[in-house]
N, C-alpha and C. Protein backbone atom coordinates (compact mmCIF):
# COMPACT_ATOMS: atom_id res chain seq x y z
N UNK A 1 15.16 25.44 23.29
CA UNK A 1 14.21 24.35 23.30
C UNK A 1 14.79 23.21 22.46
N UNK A 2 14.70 21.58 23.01
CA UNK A 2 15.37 20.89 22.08
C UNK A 2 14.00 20.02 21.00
N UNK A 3 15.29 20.04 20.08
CA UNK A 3 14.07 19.41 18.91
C UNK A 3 13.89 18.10 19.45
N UNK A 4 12.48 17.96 18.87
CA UNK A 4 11.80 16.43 19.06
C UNK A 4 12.30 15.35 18.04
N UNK A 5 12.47 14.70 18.10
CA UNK A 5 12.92 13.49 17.25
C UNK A 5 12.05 13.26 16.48
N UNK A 6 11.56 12.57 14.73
CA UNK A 6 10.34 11.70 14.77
C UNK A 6 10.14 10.30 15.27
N UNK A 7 9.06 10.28 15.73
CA UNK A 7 8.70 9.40 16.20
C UNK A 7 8.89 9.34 17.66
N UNK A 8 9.45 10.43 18.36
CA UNK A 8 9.08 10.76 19.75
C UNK A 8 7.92 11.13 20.19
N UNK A 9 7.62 10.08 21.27
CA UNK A 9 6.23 10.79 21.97
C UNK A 9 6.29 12.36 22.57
N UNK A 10 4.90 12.76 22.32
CA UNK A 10 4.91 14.29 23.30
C UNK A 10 4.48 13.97 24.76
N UNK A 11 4.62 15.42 25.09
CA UNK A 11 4.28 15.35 26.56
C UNK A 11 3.21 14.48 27.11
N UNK A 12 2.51 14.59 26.38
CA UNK A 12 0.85 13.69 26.97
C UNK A 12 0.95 12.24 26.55
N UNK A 13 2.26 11.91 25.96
CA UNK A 13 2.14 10.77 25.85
C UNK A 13 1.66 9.69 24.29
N UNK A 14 1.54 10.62 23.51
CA UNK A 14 0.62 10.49 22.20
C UNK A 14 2.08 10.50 21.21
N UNK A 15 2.10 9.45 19.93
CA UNK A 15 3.00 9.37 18.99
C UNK A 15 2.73 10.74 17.99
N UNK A 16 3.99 11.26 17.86
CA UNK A 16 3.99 12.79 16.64
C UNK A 16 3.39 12.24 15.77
N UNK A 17 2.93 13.40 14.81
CA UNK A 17 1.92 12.94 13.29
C UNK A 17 3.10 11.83 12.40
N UNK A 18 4.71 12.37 12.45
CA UNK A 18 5.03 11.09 11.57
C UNK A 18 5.36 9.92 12.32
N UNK A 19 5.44 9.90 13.25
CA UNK A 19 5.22 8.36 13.80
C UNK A 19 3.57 7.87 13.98
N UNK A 20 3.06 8.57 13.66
CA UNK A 20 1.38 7.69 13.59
C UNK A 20 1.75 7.24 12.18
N UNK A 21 2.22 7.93 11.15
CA UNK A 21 2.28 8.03 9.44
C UNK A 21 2.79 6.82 9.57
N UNK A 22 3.93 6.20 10.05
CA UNK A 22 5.05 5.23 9.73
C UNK A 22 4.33 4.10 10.22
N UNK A 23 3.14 4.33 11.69
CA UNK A 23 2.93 3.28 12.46
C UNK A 23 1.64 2.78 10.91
N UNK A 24 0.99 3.84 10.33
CA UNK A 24 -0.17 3.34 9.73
C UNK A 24 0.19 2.73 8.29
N UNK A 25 1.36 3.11 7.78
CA UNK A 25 2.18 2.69 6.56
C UNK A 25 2.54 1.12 6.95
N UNK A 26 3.21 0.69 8.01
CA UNK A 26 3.57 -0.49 8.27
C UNK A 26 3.23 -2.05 7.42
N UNK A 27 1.75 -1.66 7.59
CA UNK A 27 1.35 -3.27 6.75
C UNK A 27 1.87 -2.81 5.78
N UNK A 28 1.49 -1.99 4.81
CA UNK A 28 1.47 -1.56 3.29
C UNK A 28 3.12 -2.39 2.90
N UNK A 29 4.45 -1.97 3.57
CA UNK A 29 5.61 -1.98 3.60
C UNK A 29 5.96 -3.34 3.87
N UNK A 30 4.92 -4.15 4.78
CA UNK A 30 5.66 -5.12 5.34
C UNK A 30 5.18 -6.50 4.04
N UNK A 31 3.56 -6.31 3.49
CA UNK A 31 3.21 -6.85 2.37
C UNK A 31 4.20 -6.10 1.17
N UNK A 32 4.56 -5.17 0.63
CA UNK A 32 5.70 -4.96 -0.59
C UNK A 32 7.14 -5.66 -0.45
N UNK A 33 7.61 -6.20 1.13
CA UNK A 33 8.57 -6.70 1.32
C UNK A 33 8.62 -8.10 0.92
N UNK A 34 7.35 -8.68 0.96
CA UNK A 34 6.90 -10.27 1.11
C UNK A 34 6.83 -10.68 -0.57
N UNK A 35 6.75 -9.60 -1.19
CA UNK A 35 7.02 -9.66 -2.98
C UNK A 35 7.52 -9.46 -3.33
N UNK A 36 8.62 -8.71 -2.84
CA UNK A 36 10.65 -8.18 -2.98
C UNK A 36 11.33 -9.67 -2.62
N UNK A 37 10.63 -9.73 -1.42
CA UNK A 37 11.56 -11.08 -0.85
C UNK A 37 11.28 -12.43 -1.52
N UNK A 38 10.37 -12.74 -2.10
CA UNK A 38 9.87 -13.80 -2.81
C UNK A 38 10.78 -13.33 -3.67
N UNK A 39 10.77 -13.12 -4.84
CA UNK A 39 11.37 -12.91 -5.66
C UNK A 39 13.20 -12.85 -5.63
N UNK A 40 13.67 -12.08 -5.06
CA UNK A 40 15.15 -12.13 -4.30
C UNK A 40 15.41 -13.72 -4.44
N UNK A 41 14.48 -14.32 -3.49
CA UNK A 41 15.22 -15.41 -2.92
C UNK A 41 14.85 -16.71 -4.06
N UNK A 42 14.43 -16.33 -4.88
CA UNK A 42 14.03 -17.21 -6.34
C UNK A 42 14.94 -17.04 -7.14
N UNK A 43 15.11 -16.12 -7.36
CA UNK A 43 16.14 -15.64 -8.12
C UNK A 43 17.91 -15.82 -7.61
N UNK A 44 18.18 -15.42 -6.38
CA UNK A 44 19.49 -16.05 -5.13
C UNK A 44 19.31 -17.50 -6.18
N UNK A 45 18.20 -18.37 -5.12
CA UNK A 45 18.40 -19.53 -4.94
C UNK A 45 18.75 -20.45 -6.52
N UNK A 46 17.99 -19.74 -7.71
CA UNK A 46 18.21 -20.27 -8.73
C UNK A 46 19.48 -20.16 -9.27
N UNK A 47 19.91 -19.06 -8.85
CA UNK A 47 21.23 -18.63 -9.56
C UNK A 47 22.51 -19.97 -9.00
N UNK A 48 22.27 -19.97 -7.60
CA UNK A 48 23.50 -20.74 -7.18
C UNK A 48 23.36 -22.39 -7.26
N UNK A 49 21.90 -22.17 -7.24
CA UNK A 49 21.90 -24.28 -8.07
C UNK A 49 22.56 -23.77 -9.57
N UNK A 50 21.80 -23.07 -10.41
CA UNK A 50 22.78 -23.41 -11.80
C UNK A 50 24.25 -23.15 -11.55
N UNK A 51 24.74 -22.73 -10.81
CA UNK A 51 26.27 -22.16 -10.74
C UNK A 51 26.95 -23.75 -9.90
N UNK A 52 26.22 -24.12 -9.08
CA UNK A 52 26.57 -25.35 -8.49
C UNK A 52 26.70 -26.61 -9.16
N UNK A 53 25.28 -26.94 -10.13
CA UNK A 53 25.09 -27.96 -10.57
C UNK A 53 25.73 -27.38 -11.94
N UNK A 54 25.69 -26.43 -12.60
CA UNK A 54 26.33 -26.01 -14.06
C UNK A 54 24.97 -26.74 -14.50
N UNK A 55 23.77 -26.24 -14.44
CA UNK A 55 22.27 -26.69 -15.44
C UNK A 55 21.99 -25.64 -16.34
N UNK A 56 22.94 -24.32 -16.30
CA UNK A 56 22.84 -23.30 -17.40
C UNK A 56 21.49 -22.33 -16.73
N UNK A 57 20.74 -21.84 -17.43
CA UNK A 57 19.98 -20.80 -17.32
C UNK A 57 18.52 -21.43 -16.46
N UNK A 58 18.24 -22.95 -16.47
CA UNK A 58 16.80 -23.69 -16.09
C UNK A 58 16.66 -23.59 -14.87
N UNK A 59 17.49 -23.55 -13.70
CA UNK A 59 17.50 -23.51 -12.38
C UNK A 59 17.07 -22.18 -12.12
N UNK A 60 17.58 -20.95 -12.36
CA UNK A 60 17.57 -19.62 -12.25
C UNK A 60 15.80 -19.36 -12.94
N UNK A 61 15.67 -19.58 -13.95
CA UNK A 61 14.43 -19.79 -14.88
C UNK A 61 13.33 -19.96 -13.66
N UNK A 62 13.16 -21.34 -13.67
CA UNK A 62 12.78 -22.13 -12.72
C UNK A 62 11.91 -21.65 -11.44
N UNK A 63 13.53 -21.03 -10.32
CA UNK A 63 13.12 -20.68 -9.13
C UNK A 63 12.44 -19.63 -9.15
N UNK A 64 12.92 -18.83 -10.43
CA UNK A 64 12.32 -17.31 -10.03
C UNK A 64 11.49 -17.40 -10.91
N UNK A 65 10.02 -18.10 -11.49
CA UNK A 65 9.20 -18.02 -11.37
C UNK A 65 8.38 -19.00 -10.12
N UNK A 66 9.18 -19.48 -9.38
CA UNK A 66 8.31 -20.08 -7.97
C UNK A 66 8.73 -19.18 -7.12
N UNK A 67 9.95 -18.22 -6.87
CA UNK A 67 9.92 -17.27 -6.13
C UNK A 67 9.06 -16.15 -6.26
N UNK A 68 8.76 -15.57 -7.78
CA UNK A 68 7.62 -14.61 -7.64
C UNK A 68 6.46 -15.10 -7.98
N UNK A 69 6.10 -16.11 -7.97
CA UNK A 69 4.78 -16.55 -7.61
C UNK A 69 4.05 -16.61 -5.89
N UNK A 70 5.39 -17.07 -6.09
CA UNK A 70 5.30 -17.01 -3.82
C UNK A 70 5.41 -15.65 -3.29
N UNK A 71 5.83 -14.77 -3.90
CA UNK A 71 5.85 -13.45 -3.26
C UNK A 71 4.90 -12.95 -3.52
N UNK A 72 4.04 -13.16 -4.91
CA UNK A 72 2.78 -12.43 -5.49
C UNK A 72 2.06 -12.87 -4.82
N UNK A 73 2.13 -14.23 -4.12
CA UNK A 73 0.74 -14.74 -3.41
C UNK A 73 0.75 -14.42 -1.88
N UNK A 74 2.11 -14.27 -1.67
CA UNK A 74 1.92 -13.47 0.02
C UNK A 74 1.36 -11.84 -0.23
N UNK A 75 2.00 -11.41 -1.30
CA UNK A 75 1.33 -9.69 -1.42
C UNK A 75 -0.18 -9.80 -1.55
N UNK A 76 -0.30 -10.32 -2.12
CA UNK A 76 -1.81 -10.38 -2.55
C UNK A 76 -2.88 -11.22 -1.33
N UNK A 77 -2.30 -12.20 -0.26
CA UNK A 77 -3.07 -12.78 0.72
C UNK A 77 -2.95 -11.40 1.78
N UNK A 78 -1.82 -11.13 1.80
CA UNK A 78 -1.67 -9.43 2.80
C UNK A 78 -2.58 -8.64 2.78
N UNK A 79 -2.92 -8.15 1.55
CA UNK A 79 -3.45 -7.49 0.95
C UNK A 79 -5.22 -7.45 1.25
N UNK A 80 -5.60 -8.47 0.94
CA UNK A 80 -6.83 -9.06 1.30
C UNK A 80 -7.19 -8.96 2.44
N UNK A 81 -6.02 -9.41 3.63
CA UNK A 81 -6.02 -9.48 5.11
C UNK A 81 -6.09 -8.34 5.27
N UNK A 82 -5.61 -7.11 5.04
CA UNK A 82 -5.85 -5.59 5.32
C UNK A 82 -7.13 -5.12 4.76
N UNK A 83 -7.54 -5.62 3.82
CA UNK A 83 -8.71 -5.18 3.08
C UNK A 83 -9.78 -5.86 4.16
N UNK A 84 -9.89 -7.12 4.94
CA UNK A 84 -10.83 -7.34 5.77
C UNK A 84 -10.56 -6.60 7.31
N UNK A 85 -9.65 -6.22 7.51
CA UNK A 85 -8.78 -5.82 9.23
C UNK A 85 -9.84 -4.27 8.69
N UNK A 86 -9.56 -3.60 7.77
CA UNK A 86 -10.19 -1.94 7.59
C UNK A 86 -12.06 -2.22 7.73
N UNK A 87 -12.44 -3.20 7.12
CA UNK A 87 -13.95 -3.16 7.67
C UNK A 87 -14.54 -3.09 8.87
C-alpha cells in the first residue's frame, strides 16, 4: 500500500487532518510574517542608507523603528481581521 503524502486528498476527496491543520494555521503565519517582514525590511533598508550615505547609526535607528512599527500595525490589523472573520 503506498503512503499518503501530507496534505494529499483521500479517496472521497476531503484534505488529511494535517492539511486541514496547515490550511487553518495559514492566517496565524501569514499575520507573524507581516511583523518579521516589517521589521527585516527597516532594518535592510536602514542599514544600507547609513552604509551609502555614511550617517552612522541614525538611518538604521530610524528605519527600524518605522519598519517595526509597520509590521506591528499589519500584525495587529490581521489580527483583528481574524478576530472579526471567527464571529
Amino acid at each position: 500500500m503506498a503512503e499518503k503524502e501530507p496534505g494529499e486528498e483521500t479517496k472521497d476527496g476531503e484534505l488529511s487532518e494535517t492539511a486541514r491543520q496547515m490550511r487553518a494555521a495559514e492566517p496565524y503565519i501569514a499575520a507573524v510574517w507581516k511583523l518579521v517582514g516589517g521589521a527585516v525590511v527597516g532594518v535592510l533598508g536602514g542599514y544600507f542608507l547609513d552604509k551609502g550615505l555614511g550617517t552612522g547609526p541614525w538611518g538604521l535607528l530610524g528605519l527600524s523603528l518605522v519598519g517595526i512599527s509597520a509590521g506591528f500595525y499589519g500584525f495587529l490589523h490581521e489580527m483583528a481581521r481574524l478576530g472579526k472573520r471567527k464571529r
